[in-house]
PDB file of N, CA and C in Angstrom:
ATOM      1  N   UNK A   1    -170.750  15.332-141.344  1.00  0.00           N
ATOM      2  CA  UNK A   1    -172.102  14.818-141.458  1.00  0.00           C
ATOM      3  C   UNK A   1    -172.953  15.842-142.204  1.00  0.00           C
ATOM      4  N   UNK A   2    -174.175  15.454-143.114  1.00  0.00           N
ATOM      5  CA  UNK A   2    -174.788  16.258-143.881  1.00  0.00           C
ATOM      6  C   UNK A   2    -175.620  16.954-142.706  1.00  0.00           C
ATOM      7  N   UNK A   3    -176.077  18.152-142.963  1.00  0.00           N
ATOM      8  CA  UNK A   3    -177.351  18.127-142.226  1.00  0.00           C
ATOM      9  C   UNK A   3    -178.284  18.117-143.246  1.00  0.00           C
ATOM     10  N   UNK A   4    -179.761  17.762-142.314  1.00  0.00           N
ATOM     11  CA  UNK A   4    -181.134  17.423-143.090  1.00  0.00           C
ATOM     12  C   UNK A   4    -181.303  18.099-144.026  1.00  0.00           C
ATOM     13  N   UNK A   5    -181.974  17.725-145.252  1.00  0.00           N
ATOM     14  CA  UNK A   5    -183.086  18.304-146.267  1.00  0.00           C
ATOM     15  C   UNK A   5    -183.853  19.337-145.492  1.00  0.00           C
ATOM     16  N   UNK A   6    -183.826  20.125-145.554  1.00  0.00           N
ATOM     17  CA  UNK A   6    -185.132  21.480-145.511  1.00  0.00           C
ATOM     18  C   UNK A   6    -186.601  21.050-146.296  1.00  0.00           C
ATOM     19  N   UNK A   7    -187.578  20.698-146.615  1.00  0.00           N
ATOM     20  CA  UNK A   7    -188.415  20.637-147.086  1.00  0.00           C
ATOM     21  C   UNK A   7    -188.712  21.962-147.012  1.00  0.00           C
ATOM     22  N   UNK A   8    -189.279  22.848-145.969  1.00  0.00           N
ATOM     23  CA  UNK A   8    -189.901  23.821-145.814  1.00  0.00           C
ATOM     24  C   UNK A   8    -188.727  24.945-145.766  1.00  0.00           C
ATOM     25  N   UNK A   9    -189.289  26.397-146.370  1.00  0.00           N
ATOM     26  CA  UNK A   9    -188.455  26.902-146.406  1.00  0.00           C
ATOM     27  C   UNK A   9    -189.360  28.670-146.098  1.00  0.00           C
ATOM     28  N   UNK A  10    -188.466  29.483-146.057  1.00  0.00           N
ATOM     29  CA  UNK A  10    -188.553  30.788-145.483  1.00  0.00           C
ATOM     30  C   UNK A  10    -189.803  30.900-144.229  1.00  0.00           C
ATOM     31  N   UNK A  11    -189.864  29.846-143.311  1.00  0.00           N
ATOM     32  CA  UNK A  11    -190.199  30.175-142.241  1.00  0.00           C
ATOM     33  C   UNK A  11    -189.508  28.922-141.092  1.00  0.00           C
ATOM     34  N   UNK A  12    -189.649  29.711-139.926  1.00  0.00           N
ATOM     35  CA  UNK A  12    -188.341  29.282-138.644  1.00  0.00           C
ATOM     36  C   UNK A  12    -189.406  28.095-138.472  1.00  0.00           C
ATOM     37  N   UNK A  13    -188.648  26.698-138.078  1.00  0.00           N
ATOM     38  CA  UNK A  13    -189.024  25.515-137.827  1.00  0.00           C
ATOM     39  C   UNK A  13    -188.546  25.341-136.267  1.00  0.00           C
ATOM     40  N   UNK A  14    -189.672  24.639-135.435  1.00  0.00           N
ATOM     41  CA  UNK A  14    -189.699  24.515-134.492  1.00  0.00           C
ATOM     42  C   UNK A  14    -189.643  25.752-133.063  1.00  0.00           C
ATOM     43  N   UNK A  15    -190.695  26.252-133.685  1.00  0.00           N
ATOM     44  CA  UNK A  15    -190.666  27.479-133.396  1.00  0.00           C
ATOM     45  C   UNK A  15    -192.719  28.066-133.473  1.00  0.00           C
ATOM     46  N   UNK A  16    -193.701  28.363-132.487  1.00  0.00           N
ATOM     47  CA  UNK A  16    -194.569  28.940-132.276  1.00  0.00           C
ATOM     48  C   UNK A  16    -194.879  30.125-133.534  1.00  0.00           C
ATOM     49  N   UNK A  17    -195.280  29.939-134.460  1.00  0.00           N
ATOM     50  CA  UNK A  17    -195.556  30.892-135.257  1.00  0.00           C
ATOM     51  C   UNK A  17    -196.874  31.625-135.403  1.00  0.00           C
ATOM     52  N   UNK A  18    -197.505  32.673-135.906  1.00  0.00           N
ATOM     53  CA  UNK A  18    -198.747  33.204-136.133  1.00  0.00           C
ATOM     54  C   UNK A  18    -198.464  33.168-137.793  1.00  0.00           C
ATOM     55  N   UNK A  19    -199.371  32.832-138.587  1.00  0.00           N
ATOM     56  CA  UNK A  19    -199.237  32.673-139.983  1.00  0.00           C
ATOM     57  C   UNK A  19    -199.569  34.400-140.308  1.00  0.00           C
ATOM     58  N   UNK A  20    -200.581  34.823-139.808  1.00  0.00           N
ATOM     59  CA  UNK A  20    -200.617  36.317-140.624  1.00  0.00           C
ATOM     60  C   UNK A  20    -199.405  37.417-139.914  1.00  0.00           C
ATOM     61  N   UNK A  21    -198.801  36.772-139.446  1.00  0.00           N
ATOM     62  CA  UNK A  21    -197.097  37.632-139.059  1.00  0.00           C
ATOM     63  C   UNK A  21    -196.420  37.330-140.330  1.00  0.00           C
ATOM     64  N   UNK A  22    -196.672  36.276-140.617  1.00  0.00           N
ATOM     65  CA  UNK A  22    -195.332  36.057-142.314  1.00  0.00           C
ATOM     66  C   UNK A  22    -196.138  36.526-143.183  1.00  0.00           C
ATOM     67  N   UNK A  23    -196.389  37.035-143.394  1.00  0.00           N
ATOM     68  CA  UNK A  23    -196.745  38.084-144.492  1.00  0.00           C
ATOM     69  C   UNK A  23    -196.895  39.347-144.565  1.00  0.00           C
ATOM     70  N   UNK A  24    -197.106  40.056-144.993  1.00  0.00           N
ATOM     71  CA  UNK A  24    -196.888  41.698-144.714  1.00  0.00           C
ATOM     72  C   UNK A  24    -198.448  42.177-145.978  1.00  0.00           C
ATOM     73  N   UNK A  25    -199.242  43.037-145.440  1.00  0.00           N
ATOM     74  CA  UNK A  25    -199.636  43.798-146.756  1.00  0.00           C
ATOM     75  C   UNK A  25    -198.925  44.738-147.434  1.00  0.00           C
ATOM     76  N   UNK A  26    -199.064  45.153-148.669  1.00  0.00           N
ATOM     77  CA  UNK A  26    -198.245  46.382-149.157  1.00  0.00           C
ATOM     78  C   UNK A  26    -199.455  46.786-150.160  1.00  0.00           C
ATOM     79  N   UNK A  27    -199.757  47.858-149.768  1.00  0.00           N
ATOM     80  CA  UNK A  27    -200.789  48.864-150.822  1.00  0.00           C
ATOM     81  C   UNK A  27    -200.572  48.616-152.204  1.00  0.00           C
ATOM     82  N   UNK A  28    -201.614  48.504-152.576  1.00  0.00           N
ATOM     83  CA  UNK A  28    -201.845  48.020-154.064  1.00  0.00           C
ATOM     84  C   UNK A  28    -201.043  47.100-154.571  1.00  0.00           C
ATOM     85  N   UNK A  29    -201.159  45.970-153.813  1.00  0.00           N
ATOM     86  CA  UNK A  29    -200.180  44.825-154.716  1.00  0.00           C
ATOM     87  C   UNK A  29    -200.829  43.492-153.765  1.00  0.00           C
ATOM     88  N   UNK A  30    -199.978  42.115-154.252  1.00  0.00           N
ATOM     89  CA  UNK A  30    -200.181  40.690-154.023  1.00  0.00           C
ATOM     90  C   UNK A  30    -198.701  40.243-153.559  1.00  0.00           C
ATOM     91  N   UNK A  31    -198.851  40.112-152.385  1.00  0.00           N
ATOM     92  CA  UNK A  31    -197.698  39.865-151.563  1.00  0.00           C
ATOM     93  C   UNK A  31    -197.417  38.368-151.340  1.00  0.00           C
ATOM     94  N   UNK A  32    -196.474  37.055-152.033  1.00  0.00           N
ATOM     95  CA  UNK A  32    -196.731  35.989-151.762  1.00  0.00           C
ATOM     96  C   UNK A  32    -195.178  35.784-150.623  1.00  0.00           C
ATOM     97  N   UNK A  33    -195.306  34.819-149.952  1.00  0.00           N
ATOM     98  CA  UNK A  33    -193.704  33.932-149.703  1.00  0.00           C
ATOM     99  C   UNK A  33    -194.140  32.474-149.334  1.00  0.00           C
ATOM    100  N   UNK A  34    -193.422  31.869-150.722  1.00  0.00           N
ATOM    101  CA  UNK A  34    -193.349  30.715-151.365  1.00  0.00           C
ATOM    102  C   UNK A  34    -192.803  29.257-149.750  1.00  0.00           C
ATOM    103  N   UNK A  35    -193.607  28.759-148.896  1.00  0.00           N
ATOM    104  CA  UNK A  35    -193.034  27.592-147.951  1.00  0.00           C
ATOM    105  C   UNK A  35    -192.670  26.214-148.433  1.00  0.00           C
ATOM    106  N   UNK A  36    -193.314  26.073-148.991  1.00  0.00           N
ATOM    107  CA  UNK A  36    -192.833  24.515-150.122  1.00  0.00           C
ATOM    108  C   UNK A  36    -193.715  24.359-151.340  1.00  0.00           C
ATOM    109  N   UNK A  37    -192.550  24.260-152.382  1.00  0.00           N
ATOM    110  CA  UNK A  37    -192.633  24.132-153.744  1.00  0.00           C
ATOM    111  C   UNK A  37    -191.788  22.975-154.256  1.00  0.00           C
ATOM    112  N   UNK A  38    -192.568  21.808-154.408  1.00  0.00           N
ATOM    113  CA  UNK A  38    -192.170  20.372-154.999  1.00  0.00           C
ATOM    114  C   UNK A  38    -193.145  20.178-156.197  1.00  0.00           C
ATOM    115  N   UNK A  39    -192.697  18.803-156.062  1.00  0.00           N
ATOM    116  CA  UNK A  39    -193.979  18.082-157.698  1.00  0.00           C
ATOM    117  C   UNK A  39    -195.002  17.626-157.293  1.00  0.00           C
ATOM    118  N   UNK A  40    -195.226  17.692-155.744  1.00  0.00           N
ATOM    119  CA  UNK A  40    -196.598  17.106-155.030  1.00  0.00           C
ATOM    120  C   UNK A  40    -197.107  17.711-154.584  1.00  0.00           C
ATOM    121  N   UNK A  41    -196.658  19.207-154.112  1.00  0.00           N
ATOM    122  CA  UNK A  41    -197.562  20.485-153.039  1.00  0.00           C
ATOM    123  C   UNK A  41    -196.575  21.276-152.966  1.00  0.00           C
ATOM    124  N   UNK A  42    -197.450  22.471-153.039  1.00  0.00           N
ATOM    125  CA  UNK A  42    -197.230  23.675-153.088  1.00  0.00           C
ATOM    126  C   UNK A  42    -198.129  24.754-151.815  1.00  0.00           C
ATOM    127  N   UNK A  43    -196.988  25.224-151.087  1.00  0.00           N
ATOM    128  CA  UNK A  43    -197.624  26.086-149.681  1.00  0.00           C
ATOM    129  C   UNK A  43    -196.742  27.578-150.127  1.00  0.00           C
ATOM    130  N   UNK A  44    -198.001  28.208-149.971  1.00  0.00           N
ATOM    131  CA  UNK A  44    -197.451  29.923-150.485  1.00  0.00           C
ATOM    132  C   UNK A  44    -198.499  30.761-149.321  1.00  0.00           C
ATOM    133  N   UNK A  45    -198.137  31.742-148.897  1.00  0.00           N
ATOM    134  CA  UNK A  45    -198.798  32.168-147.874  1.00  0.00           C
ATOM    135  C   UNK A  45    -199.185  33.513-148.836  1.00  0.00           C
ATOM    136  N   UNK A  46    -200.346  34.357-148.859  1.00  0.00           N
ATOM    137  CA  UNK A  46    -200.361  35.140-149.680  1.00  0.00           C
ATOM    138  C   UNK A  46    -201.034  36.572-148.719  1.00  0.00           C
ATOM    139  N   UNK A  47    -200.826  37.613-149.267  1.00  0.00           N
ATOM    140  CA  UNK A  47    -201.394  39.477-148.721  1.00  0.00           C
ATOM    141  C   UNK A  47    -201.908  39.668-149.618  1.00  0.00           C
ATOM    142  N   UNK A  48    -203.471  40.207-150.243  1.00  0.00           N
ATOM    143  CA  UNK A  48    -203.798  40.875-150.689  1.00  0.00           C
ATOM    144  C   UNK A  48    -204.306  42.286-150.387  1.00  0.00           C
ATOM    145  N   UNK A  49    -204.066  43.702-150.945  1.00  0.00           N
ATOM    146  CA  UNK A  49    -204.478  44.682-150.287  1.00  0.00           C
ATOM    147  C   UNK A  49    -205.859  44.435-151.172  1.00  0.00           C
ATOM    148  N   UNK A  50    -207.034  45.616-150.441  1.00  0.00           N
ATOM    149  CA  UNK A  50    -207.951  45.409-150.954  1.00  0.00           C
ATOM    150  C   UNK A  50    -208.427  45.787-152.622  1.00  0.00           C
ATOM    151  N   UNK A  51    -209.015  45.104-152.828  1.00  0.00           N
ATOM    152  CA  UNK A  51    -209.419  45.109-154.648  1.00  0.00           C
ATOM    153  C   UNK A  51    -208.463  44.369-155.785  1.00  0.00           C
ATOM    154  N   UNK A  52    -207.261  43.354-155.190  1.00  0.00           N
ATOM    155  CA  UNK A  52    -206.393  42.974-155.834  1.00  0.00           C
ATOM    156  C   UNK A  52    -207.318  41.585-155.849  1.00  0.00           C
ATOM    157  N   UNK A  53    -206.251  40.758-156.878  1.00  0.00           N
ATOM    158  CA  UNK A  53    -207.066  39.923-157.471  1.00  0.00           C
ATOM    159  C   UNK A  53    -205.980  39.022-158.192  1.00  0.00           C
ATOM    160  N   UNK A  54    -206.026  37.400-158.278  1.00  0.00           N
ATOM    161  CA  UNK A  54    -205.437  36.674-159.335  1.00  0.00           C
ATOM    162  C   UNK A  54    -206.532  36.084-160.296  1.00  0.00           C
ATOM    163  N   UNK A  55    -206.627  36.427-161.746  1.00  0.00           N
ATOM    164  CA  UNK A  55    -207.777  36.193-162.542  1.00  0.00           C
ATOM    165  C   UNK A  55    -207.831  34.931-162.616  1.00  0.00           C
ATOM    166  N   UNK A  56    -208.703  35.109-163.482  1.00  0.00           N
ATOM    167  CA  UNK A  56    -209.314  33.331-163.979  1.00  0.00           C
ATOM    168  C   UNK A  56    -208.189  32.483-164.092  1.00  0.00           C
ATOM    169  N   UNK A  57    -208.067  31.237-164.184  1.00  0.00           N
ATOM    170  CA  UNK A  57    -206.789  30.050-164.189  1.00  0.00           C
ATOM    171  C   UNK A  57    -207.042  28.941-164.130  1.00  0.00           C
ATOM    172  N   UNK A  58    -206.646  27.987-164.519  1.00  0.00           N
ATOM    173  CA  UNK A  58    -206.793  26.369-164.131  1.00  0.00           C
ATOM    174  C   UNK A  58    -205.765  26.383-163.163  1.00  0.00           C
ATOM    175  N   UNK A  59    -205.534  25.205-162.277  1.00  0.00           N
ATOM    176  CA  UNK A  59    -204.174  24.602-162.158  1.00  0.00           C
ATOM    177  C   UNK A  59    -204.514  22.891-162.191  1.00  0.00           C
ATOM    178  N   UNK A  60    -203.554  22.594-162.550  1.00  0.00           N
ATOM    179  CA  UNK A  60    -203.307  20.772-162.153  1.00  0.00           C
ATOM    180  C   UNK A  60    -203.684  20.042-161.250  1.00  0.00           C
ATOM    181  N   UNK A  61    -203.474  21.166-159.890  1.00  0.00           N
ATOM    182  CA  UNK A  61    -203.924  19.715-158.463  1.00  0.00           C
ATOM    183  C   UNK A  61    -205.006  20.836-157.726  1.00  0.00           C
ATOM    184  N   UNK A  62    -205.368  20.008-157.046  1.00  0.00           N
ATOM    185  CA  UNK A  62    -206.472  20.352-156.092  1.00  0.00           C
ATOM    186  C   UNK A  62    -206.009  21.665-155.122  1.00  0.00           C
ATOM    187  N   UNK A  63    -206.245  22.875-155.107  1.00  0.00           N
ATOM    188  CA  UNK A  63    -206.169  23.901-154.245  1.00  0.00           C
ATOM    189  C   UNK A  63    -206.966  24.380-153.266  1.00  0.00           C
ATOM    190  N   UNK A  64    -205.969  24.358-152.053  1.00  0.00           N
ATOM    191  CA  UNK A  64    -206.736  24.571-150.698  1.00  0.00           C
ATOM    192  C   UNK A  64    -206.541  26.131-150.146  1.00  0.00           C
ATOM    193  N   UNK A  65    -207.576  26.682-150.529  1.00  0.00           N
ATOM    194  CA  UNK A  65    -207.182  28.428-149.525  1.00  0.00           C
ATOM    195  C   UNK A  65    -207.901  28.432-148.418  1.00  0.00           C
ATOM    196  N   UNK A  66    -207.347  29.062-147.023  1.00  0.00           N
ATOM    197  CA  UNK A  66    -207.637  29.101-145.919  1.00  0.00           C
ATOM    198  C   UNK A  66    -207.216  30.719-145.841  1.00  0.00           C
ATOM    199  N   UNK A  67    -208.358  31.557-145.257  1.00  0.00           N
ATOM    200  CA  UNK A  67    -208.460  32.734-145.245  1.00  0.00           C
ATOM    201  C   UNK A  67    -207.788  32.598-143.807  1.00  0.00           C
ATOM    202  N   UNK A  68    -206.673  33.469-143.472  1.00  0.00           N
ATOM    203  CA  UNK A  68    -206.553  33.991-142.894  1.00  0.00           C
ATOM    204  C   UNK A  68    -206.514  35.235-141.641  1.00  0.00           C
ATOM    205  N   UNK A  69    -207.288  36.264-142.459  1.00  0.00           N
ATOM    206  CA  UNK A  69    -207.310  37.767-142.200  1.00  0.00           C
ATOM    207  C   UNK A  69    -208.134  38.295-143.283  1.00  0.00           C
ATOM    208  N   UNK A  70    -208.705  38.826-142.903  1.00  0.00           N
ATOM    209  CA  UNK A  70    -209.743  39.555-143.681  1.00  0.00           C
ATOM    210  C   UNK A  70    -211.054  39.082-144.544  1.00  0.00           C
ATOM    211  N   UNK A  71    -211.495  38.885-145.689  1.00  0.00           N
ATOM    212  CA  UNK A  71    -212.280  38.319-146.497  1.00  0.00           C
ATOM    213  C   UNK A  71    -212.087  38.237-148.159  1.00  0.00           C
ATOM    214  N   UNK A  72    -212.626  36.685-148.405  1.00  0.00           N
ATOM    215  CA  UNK A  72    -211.650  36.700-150.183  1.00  0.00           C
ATOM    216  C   UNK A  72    -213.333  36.663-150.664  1.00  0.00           C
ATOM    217  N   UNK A  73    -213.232  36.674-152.185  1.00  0.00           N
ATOM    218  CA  UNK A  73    -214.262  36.181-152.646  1.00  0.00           C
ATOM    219  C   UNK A  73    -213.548  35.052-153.865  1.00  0.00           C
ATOM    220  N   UNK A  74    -214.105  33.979-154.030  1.00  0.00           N
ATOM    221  CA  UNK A  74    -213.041  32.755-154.796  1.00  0.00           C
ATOM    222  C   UNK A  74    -214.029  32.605-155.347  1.00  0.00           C
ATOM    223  N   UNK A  75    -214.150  32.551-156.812  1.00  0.00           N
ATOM    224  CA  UNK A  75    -214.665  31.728-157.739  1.00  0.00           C
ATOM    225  C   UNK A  75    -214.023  30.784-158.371  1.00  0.00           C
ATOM    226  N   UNK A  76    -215.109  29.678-158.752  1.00  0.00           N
ATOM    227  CA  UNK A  76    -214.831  28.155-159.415  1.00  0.00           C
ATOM    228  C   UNK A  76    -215.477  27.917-159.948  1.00  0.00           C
ATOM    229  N   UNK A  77    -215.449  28.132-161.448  1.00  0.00           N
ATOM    230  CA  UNK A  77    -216.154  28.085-162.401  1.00  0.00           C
ATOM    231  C   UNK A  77    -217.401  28.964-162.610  1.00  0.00           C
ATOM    232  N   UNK A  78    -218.307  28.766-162.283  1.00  0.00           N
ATOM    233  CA  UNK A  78    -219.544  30.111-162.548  1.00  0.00           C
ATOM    234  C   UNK A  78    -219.591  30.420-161.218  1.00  0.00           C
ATOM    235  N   UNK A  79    -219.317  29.677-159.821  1.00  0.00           N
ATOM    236  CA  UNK A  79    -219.966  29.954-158.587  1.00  0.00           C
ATOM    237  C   UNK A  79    -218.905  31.002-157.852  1.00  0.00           C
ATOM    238  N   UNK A  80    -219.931  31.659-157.230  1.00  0.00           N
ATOM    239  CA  UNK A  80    -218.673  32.821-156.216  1.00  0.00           C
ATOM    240  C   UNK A  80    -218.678  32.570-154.740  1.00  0.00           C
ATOM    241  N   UNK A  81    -218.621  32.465-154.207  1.00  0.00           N
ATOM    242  CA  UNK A  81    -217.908  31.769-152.702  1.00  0.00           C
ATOM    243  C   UNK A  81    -217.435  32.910-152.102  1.00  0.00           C
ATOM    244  N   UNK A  82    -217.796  33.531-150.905  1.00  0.00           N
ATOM    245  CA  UNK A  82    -217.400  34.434-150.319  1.00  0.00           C
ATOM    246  C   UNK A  82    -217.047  34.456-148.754  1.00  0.00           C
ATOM    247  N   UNK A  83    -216.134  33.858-148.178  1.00  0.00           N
ATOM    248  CA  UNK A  83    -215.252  33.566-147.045  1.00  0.00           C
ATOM    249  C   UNK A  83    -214.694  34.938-146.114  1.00  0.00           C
ATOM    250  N   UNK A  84    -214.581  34.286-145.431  1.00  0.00           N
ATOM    251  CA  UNK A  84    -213.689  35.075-144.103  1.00  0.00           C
ATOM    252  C   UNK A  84    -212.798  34.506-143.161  1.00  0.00           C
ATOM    253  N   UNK A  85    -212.246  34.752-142.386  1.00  0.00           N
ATOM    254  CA  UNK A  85    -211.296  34.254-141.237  1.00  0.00           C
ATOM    255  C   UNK A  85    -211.663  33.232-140.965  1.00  0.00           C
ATOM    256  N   UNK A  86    -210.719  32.126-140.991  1.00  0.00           N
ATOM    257  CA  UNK A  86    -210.915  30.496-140.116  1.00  0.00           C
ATOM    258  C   UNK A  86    -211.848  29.833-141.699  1.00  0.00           C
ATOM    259  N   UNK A  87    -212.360  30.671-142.309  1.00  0.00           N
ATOM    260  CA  UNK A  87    -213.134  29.584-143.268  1.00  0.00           C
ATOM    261  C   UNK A  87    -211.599  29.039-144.622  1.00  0.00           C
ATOM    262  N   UNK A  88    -212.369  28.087-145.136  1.00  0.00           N
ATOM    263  CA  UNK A  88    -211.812  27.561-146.236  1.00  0.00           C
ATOM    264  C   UNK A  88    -212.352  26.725-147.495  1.00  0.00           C
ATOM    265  N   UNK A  89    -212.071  26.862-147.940  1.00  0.00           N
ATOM    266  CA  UNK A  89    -212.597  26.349-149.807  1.00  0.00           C
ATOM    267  C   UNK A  89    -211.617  25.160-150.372  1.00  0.00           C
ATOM    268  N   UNK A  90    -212.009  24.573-151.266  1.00  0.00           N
ATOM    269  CA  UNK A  90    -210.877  23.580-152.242  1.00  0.00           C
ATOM    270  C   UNK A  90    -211.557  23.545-153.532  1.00  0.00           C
ATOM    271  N   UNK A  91    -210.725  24.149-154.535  1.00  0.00           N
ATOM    272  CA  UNK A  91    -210.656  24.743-155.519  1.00  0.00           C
ATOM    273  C   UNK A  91    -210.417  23.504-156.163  1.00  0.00           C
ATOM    274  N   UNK A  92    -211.243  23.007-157.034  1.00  0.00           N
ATOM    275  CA  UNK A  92    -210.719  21.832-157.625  1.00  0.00           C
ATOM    276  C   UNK A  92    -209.629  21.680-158.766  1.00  0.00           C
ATOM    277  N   UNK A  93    -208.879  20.617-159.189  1.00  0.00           N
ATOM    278  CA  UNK A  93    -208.092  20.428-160.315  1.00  0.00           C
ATOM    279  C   UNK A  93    -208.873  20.531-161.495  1.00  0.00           C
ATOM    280  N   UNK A  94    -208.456  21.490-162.498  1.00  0.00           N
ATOM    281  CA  UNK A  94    -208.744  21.604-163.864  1.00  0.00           C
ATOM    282  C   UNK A  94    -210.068  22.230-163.931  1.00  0.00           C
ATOM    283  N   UNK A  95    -210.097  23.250-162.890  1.00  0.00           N
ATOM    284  CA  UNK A  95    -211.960  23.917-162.631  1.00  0.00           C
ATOM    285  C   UNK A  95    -211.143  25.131-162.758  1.00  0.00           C
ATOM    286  N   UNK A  96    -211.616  26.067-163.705  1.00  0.00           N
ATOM    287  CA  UNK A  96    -211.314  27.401-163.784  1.00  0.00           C
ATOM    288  C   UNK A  96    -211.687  28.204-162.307  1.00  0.00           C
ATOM    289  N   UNK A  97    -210.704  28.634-162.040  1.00  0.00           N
ATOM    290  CA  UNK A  97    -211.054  29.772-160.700  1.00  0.00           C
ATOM    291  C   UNK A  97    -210.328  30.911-160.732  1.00  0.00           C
ATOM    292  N   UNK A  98    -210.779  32.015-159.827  1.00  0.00           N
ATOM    293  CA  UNK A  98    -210.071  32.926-159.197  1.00  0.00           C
ATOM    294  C   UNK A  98    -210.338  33.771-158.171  1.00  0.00           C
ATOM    295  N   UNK A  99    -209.280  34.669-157.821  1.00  0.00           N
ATOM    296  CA  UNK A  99    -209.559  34.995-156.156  1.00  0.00           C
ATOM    297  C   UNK A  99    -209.420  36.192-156.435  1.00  0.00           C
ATOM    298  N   UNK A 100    -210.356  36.923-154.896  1.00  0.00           N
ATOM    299  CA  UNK A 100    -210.602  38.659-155.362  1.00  0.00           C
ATOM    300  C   UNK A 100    -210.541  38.790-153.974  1.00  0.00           C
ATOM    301  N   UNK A 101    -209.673  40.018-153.353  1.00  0.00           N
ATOM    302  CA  UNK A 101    -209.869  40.678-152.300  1.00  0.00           C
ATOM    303  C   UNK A 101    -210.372  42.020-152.140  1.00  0.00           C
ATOM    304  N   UNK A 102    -211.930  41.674-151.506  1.00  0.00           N
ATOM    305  CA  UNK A 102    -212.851  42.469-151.388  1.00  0.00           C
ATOM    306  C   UNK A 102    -212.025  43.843-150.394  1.00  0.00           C
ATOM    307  N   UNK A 103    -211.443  43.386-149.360  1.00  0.00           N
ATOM    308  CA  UNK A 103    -210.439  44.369-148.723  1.00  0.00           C
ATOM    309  C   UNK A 103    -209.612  43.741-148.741  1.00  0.00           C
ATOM    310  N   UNK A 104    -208.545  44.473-147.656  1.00  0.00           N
ATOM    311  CA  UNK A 104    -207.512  43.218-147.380  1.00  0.00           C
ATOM    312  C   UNK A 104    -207.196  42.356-146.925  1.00  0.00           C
ATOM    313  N   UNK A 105    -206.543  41.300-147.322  1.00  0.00           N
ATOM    314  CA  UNK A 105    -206.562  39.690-146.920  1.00  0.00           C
ATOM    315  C   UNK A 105    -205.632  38.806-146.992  1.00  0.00           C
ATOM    316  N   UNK A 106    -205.555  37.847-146.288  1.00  0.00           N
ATOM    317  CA  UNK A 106    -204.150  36.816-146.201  1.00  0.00           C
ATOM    318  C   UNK A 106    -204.743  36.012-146.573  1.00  0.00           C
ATOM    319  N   UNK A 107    -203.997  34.697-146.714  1.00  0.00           N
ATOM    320  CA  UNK A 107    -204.728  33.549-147.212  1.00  0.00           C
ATOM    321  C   UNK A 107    -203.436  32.755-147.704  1.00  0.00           C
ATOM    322  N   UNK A 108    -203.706  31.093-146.852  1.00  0.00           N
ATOM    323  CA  UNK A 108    -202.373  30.129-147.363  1.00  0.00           C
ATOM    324  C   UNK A 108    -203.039  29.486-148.697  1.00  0.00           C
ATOM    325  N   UNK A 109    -202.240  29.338-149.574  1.00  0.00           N
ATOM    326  CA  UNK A 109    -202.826  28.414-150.531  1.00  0.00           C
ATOM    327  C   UNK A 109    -201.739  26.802-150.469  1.00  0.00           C
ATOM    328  N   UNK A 110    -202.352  25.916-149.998  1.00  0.00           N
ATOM    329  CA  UNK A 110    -201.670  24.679-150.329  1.00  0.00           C
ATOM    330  C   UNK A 110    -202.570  23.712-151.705  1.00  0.00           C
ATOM    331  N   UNK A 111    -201.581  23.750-152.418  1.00  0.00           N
ATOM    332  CA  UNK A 111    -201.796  22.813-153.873  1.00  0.00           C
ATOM    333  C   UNK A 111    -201.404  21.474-153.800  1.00  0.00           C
ATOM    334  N   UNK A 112    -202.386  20.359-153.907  1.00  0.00           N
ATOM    335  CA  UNK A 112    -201.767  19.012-154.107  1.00  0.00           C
ATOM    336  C   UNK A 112    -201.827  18.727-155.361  1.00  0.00           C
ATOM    337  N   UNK A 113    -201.097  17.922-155.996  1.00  0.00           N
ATOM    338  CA  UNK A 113    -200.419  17.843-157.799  1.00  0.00           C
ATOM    339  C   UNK A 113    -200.404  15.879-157.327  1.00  0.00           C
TER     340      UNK A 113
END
């Protein structure tokens, strides 16, 4: 017998998790691990140490970041948006944005396409 399709991947299913446990910071860098990557959504859990940054960008589908730990600052288009723990943003399709960690910070990004 086959077993199931995995949809989700590098984290334990059926299982009590804390989201800022799957991720790790590492000094001076952008720490991602990729949970599902299809043609409809995209879940990446991300570490930023502080002052790191992904620049300006479009993408295709609608992007959802949910701060995790610490505080981001997200811009979308001219506006800057400045979040913390439990808050969240949606980054629209085809709106130039990008994300800056003022210190350090987690943050899931789920993309719908």
């Amino acid at each position: 017998m086959d077993s199931p399709k995995k949809i989700m991947k590098n984290i334990d299913q059926a299982k009590i998790l804390k989201l800022a446990d799957l991720v790790v910071y590492q000094e001076g860098q952008v720490v991602s691990k990729t949970l599902v990557q299809n043609p409809n959504v995209s879940i990446t859990l991300f570490a930023f140490d502080g002052g790191e940054e992904i620049s300006t960008h479009a993408s295709h589908g609608d992007a959802l970041v949910y701060v995790i730990d610490g505080k981001a600052q997200i811009t979308i288009g001219d506006e800057k948006f400045h979040l913390q723990a439990g808050e969240t943003i949606v980054m629209p399709a085809e709106v130039p944005h990008a994300v800056l960690a003022p210190e350090p910070m987690k943050f899931m990004l789920t993309v719908v396409f």
